[in-house]
Protein backbone atom coordinates (compact mmCIF):
# COMPACT_ATOMS: atom_id res chain seq x y z
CA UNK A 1 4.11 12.24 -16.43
CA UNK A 2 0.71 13.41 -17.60
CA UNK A 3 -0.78 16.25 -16.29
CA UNK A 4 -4.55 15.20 -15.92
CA UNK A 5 -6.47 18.26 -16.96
CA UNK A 6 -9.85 17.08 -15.65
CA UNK A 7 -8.91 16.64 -12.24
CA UNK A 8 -9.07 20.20 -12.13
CA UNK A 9 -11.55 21.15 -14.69
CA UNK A 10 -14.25 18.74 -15.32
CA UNK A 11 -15.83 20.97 -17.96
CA UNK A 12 -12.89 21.56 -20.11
CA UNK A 13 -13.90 19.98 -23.31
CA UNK A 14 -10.73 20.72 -25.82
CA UNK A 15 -7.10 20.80 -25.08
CA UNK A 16 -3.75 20.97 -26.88
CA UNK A 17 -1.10 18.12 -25.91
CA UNK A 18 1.92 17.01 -27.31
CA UNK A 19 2.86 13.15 -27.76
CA UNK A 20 5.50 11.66 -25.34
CA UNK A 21 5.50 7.92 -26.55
CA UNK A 22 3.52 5.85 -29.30
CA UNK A 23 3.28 1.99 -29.76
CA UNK A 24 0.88 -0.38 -30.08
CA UNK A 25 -2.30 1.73 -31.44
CA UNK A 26 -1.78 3.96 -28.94
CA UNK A 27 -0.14 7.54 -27.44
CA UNK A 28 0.66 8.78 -24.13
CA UNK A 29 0.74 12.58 -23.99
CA UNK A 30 1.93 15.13 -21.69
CA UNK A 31 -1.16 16.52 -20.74
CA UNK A 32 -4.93 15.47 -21.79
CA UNK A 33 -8.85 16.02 -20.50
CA UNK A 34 -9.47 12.62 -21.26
CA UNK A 35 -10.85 10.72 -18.03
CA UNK A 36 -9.11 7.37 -17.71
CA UNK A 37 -10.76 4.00 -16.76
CA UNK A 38 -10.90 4.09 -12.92
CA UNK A 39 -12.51 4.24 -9.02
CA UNK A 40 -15.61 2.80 -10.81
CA UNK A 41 -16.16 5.74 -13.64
CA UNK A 42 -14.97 5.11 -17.42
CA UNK A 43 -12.94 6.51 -19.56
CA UNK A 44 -14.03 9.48 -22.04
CA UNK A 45 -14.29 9.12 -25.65
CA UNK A 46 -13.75 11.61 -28.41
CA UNK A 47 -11.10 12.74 -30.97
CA UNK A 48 -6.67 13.98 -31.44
CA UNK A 49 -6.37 15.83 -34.33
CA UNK A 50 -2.87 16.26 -35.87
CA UNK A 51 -0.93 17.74 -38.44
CA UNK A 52 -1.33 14.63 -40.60
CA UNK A 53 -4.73 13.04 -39.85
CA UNK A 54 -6.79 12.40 -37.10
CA UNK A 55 -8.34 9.48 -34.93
CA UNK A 56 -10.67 8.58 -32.51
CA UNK A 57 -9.64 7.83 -28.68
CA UNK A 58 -11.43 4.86 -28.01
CA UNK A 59 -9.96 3.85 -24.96
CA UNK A 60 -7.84 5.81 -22.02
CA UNK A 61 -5.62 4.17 -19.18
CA UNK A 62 -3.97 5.32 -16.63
CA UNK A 63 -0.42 3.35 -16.39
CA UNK A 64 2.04 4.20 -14.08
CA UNK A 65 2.72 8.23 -14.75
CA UNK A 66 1.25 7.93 -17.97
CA UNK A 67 -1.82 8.51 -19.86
CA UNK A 68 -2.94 6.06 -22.43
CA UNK A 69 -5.03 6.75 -25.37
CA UNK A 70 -6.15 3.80 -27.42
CA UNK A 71 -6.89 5.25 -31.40
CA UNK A 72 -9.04 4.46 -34.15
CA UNK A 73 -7.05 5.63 -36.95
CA UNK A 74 -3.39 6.68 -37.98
CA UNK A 75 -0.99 7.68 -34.65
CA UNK A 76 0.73 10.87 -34.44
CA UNK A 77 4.64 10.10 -34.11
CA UNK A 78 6.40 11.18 -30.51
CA UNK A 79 6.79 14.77 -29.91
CA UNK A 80 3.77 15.92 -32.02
CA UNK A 81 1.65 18.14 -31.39
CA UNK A 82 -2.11 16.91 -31.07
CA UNK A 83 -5.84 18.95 -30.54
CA UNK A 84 -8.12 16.85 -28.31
CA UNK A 85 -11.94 16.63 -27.84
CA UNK A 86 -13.81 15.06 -26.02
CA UNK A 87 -17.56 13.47 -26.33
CA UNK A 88 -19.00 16.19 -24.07
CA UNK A 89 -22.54 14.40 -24.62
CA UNK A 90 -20.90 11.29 -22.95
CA UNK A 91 -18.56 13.20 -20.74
CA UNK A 92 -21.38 15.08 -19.10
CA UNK A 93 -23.27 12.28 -18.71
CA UNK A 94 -20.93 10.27 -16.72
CA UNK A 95 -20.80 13.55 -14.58
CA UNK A 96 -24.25 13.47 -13.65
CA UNK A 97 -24.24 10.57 -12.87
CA UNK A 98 -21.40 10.45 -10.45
CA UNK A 99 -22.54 13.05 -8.85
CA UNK A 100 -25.74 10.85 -7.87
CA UNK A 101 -23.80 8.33 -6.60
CA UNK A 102 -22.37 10.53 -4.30
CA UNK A 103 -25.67 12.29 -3.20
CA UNK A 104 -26.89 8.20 -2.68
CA UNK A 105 -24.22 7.84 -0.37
CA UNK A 106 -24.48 10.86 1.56
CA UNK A 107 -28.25 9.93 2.17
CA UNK A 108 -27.62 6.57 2.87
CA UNK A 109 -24.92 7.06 5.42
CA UNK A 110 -26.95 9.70 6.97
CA UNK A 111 -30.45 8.18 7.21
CA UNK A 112 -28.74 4.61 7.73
CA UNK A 113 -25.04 4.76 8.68
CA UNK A 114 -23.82 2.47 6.18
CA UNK A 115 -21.03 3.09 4.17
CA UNK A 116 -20.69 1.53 0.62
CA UNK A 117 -18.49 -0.96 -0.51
CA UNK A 118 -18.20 -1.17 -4.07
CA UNK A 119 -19.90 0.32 -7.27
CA UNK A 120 -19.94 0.78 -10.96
CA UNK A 121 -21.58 3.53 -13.54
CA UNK A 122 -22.26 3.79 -17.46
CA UNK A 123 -23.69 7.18 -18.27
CA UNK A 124 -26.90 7.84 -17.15
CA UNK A 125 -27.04 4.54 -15.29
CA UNK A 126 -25.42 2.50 -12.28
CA UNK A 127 -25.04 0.56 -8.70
CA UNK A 128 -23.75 0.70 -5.61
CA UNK A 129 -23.64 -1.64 -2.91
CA UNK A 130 -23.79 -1.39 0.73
CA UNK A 131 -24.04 -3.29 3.84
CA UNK A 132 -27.34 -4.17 5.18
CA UNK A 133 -29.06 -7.24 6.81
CA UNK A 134 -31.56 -6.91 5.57
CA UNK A 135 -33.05 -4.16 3.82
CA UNK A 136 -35.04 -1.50 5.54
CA UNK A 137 -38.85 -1.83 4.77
CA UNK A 138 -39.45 0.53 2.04
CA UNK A 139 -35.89 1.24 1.40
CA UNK A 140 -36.04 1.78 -2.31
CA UNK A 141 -39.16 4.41 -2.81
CA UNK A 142 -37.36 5.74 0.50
CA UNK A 143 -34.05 6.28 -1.22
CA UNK A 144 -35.90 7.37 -4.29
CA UNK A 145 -37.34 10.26 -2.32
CA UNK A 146 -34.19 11.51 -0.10
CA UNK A 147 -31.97 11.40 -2.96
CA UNK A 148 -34.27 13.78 -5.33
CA UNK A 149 -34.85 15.75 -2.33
CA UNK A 150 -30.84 16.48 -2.41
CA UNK A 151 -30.41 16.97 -5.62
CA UNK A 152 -33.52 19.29 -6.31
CA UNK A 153 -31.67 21.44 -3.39
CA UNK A 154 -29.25 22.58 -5.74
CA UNK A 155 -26.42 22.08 -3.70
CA UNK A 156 -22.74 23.16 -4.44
CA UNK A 157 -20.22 20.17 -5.33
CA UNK A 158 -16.69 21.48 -4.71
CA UNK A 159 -13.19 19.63 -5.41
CA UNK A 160 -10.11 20.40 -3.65
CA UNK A 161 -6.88 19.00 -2.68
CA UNK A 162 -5.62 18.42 0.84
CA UNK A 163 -2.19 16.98 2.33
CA UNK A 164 -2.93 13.07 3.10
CA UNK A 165 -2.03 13.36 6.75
CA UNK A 166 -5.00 15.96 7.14
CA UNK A 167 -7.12 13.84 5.01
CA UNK A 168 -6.42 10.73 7.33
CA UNK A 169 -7.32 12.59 10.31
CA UNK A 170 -11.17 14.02 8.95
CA UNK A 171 -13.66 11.43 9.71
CA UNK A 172 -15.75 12.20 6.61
CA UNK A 173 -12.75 10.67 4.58
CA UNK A 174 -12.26 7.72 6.98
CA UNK A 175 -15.16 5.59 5.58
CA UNK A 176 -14.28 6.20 1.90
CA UNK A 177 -11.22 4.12 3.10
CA UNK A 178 -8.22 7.34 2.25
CA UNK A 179 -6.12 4.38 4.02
CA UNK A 180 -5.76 2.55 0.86
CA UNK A 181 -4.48 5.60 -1.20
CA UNK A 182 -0.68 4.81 -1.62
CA UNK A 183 1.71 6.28 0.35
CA UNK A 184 3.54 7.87 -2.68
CA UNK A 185 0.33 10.28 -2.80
CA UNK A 186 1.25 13.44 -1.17
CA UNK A 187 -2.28 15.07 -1.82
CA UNK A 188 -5.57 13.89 -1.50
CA UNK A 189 -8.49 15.11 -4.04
CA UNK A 190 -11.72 15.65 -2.10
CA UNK A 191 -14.72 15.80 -4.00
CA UNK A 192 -17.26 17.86 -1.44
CA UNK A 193 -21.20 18.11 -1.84
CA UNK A 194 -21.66 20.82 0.58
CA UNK A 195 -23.39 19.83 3.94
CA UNK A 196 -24.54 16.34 2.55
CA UNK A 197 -21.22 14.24 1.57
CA UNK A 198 -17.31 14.33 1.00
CA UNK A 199 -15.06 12.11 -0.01
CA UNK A 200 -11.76 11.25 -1.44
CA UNK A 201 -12.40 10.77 -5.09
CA UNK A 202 -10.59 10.91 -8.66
CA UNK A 203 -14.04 11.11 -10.49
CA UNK A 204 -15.62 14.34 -12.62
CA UNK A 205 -18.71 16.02 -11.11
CA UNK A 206 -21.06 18.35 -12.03
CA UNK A 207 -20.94 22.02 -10.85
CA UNK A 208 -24.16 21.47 -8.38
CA UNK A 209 -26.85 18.89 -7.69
CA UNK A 210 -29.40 20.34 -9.35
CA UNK A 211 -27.30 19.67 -12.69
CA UNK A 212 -27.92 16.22 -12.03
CA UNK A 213 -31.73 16.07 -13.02
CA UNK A 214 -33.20 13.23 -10.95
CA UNK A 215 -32.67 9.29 -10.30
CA UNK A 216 -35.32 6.46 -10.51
CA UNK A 217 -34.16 3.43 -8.27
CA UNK A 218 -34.48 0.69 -10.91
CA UNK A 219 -34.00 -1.96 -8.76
CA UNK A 220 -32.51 -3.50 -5.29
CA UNK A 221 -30.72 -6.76 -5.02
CA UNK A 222 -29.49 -9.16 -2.29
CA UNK A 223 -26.23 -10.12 -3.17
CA UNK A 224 -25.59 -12.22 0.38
CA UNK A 225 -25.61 -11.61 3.82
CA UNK A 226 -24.63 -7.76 4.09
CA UNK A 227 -24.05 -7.53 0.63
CA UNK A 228 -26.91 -5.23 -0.96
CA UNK A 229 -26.86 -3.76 -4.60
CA UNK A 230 -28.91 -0.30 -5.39
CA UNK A 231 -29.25 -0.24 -9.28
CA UNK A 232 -30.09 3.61 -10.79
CA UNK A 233 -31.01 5.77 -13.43
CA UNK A 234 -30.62 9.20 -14.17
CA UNK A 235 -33.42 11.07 -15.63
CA UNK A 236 -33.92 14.68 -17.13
């Protein structure tokens, strides 16, 4: 099993790790910071460094227990020690911009009541879709200005883990569909902007809001009835 460093400590930008298996251009180790492909956010790039060589992590998956990372370069054999680091320039990135997906969503289900249903990010940029029929008049500008509102408030984004059958219960967790969280999942990892949003979430985050900088609404799209896409950017 690896121990996901990052799901505690978003900011942790090195680690030590040893190598559990090897194959195929890539290692699984025992513990790493690298974020893997997943709930909409991509993986991490960056570096192992090992007794004989180094290589870059160009890819990380999640399989099963296990932590994949995909190198560029020569693999360290099984039960070798390795240094990782991470592309904090990336890394960080993809924080902020998480982070604004989940300040979008707490505005939207506030001012509107609609919950999302689907999304995607790159750093710095991304969408998110939601159900509407149509769009409000003015939604976008609208958006614009709640969401910078939030995130100029500098509020506090805290991450904590709670049993699933208290998670199940909270109504702030309902819409973000905990229900489809396997069974096997004792805990649930709550990702909580205070007094705007919460929700179960695997993602990294920034410390506060006002890390985040601000978004520009690029652009809003119909994708069918009830099907509407918000498209983002995150600026300094």
């Amino acid at each position: 099993m690896t121990d996901l460093l990052c799901q505690h400590e978003a900011y942790l930008r090195a680690f030590t790790g040893r190598v559990t298996a090897a194959g195929d251009g890539r290692v699984a180790l025992d513990r790493t910071a690298f974020y893997p492909t997943g709930g909409g956010q991509p993986h991490d790039t960056g570096m192992l460094r090992f007794a004989h060589g180094q290589a870059a992590v160009t890819d990380v998956r999640k399989e099963g227990d296990l932590v994949w990372h995909s190198l560029d370069g020569p693999l360290p054999e099984v039960g070798a020690e390795v240094d990782g680091e991470i592309d904090w320039d990336r890394r960080h990135a993809l924080m902020r911009t998480h982070t604004a997906l989940h300040v979008l969503c707490g505005v939207i289900w506030n001012e509107w009541g609609r919950a999302v249903t689907g999304g995607n990010m790159e750093p710095l940029s991304a969408r998110m879709d939601f159900e509407f029929d149509p769009l409000p008049e003015g939604f976008g500008p609208r958006v614009e200005e709640l969401v910078n509102t939030e995130l100029a408030a500098g509020r506090p984004v805290e991450v904590s883990f709670i049993p699933r059958g208290e998670a199940v219960l909270d109504e702030a967790l309902i819409r973000t569909k905990v229900n489809l969280v396997p069974d096997s999942v004792a805990e649930i990892r709550v990702v909580d902007i205070v007094g705007l949003d919460k929700q179960a979430d695997g993602g990294t985050h920034v410390r506060s809001t006002g890390e985040v900088g601000r978004i520009r609404v690029v652009k809003t799209e119909s994708k069918g009835k009830a099907f509407k896409r918000i498209r983002i950017e995150v600026l300094d």
